[in-house]
C-alpha atoms as a PDB file:
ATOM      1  CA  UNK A   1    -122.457 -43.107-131.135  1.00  0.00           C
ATOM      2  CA  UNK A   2    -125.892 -43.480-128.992  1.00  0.00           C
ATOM      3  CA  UNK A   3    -123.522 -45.948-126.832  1.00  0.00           C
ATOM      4  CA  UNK A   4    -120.884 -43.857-126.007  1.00  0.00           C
ATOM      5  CA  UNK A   5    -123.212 -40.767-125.052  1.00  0.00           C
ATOM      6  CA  UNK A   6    -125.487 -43.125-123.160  1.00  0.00           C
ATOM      7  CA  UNK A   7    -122.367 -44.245-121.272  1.00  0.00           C
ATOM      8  CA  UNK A   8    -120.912 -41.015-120.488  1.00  0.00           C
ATOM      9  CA  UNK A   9    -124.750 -40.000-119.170  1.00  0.00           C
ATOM     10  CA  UNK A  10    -124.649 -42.946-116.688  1.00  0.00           C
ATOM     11  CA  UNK A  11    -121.205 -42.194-115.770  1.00  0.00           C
ATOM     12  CA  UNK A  12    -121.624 -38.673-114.752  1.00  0.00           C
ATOM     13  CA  UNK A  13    -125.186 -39.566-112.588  1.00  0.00           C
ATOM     14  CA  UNK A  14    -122.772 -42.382-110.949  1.00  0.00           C
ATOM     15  CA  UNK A  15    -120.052 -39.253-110.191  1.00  0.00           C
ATOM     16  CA  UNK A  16    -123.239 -37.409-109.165  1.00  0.00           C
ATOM     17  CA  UNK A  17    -124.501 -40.271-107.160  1.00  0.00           C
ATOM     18  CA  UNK A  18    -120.777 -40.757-105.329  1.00  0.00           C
ATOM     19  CA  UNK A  19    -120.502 -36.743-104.200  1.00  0.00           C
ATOM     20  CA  UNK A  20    -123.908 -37.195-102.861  1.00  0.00           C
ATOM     21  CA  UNK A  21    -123.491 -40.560-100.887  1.00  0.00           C
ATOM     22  CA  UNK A  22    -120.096 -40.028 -99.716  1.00  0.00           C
ATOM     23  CA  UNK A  23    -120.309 -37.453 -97.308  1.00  0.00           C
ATOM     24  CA  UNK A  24    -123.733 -38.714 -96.365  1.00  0.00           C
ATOM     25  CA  UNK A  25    -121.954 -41.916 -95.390  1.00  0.00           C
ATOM     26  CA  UNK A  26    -119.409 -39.794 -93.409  1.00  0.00           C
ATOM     27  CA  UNK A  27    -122.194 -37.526 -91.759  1.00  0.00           C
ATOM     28  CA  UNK A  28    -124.155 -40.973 -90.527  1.00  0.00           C
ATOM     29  CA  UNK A  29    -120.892 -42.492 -89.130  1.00  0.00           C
ATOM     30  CA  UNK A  30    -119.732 -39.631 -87.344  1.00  0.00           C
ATOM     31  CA  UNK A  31    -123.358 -38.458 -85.852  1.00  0.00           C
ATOM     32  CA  UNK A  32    -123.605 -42.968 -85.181  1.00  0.00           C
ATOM     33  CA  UNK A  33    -119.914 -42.762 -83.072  1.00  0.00           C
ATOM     34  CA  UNK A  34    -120.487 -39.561 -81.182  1.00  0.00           C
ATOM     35  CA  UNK A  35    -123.900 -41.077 -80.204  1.00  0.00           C
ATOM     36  CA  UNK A  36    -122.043 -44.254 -79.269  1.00  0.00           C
ATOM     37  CA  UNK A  37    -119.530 -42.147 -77.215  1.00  0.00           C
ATOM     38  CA  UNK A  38    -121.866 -40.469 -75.340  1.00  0.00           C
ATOM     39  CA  UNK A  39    -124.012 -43.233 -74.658  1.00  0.00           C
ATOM     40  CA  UNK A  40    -120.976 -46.044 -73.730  1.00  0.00           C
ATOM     41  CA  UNK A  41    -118.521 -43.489 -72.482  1.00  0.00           C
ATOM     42  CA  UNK A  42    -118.928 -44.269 -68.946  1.00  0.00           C
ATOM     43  CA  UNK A  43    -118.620 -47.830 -69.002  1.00  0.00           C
ATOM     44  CA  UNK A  44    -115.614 -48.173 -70.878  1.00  0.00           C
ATOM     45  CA  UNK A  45    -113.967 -45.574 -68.668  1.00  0.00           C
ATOM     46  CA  UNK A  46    -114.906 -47.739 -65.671  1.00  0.00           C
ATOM     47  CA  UNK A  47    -113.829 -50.491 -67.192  1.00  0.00           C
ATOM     48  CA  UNK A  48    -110.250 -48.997 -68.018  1.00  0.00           C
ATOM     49  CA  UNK A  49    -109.786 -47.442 -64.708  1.00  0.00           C
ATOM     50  CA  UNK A  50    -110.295 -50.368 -62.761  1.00  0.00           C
ATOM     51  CA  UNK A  51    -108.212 -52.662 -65.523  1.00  0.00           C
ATOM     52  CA  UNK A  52    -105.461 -49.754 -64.935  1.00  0.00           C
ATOM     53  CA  UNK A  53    -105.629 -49.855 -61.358  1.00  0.00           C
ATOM     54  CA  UNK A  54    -105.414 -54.042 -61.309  1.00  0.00           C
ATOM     55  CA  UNK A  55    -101.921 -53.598 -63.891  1.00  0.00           C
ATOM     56  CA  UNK A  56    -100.957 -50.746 -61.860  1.00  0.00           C
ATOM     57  CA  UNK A  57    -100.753 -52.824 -58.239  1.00  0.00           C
ATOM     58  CA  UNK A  58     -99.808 -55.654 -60.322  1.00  0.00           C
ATOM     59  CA  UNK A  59     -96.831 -53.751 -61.101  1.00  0.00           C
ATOM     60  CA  UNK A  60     -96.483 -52.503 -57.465  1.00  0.00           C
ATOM     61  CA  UNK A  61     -96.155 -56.044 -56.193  1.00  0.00           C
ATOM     62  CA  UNK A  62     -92.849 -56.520 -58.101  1.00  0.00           C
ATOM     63  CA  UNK A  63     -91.665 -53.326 -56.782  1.00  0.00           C
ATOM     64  CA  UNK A  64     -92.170 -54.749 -53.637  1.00  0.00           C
ATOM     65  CA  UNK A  65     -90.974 -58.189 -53.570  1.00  0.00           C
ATOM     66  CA  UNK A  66     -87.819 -56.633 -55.475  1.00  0.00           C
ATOM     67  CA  UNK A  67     -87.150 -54.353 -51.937  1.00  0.00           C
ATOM     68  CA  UNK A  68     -87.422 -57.331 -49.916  1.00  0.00           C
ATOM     69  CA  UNK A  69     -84.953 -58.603 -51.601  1.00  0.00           C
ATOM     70  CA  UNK A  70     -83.072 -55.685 -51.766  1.00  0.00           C
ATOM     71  CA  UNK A  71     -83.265 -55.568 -47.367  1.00  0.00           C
ATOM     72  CA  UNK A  72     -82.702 -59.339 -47.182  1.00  0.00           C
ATOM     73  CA  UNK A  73     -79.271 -58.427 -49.099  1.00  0.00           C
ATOM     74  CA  UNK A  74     -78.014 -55.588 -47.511  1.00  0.00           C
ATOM     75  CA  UNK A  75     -78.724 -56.641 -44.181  1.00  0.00           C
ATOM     76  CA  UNK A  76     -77.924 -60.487 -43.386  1.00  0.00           C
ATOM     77  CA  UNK A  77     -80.180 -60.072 -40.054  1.00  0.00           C
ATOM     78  CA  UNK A  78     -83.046 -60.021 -41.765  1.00  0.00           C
ATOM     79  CA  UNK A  79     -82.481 -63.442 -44.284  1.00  0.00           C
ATOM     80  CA  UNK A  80     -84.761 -65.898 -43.975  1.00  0.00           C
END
């Protein structure tokens, strides 16, 4: 019987234990990212800017070659 009431004991200060270190976990790792955020923020949004900007004449340079084309055809003057 001392077993059983021994066991329950250590299982209740473990559910204690878990209430306790759970949201102190969370509070760490959310007060950890914002502080990451705020101090990396600007250099990953340079970083995606100027990898949006590359994709984004990338994709202009297509658009281009495709209205050459698009002259060449419609006026045979113009083929090379």
């Amino acid at each position: 019987m001392e077993v059983t009431a021994a066991y329950a004991a250590g299982s209740s200060a473990f559910a204690a234990l878990i209430w306790w270190v759970v949201p102190v976990a969370g509070l760490l790792g959310g007060i950890g990212y914002v502080v990451w955020v705020s101090k990396f923020k600007g250099k990953f949004e340079s970083e995606t800017s100027r990898s949006v900007g590359q994709f984004q004449r990338f994709q202009e340079s297509f658009r281009d070659e495709q209205k050459d084309q698009h002259n060449n055809l419609d006026n045979p003057d113009n083929r090379a």
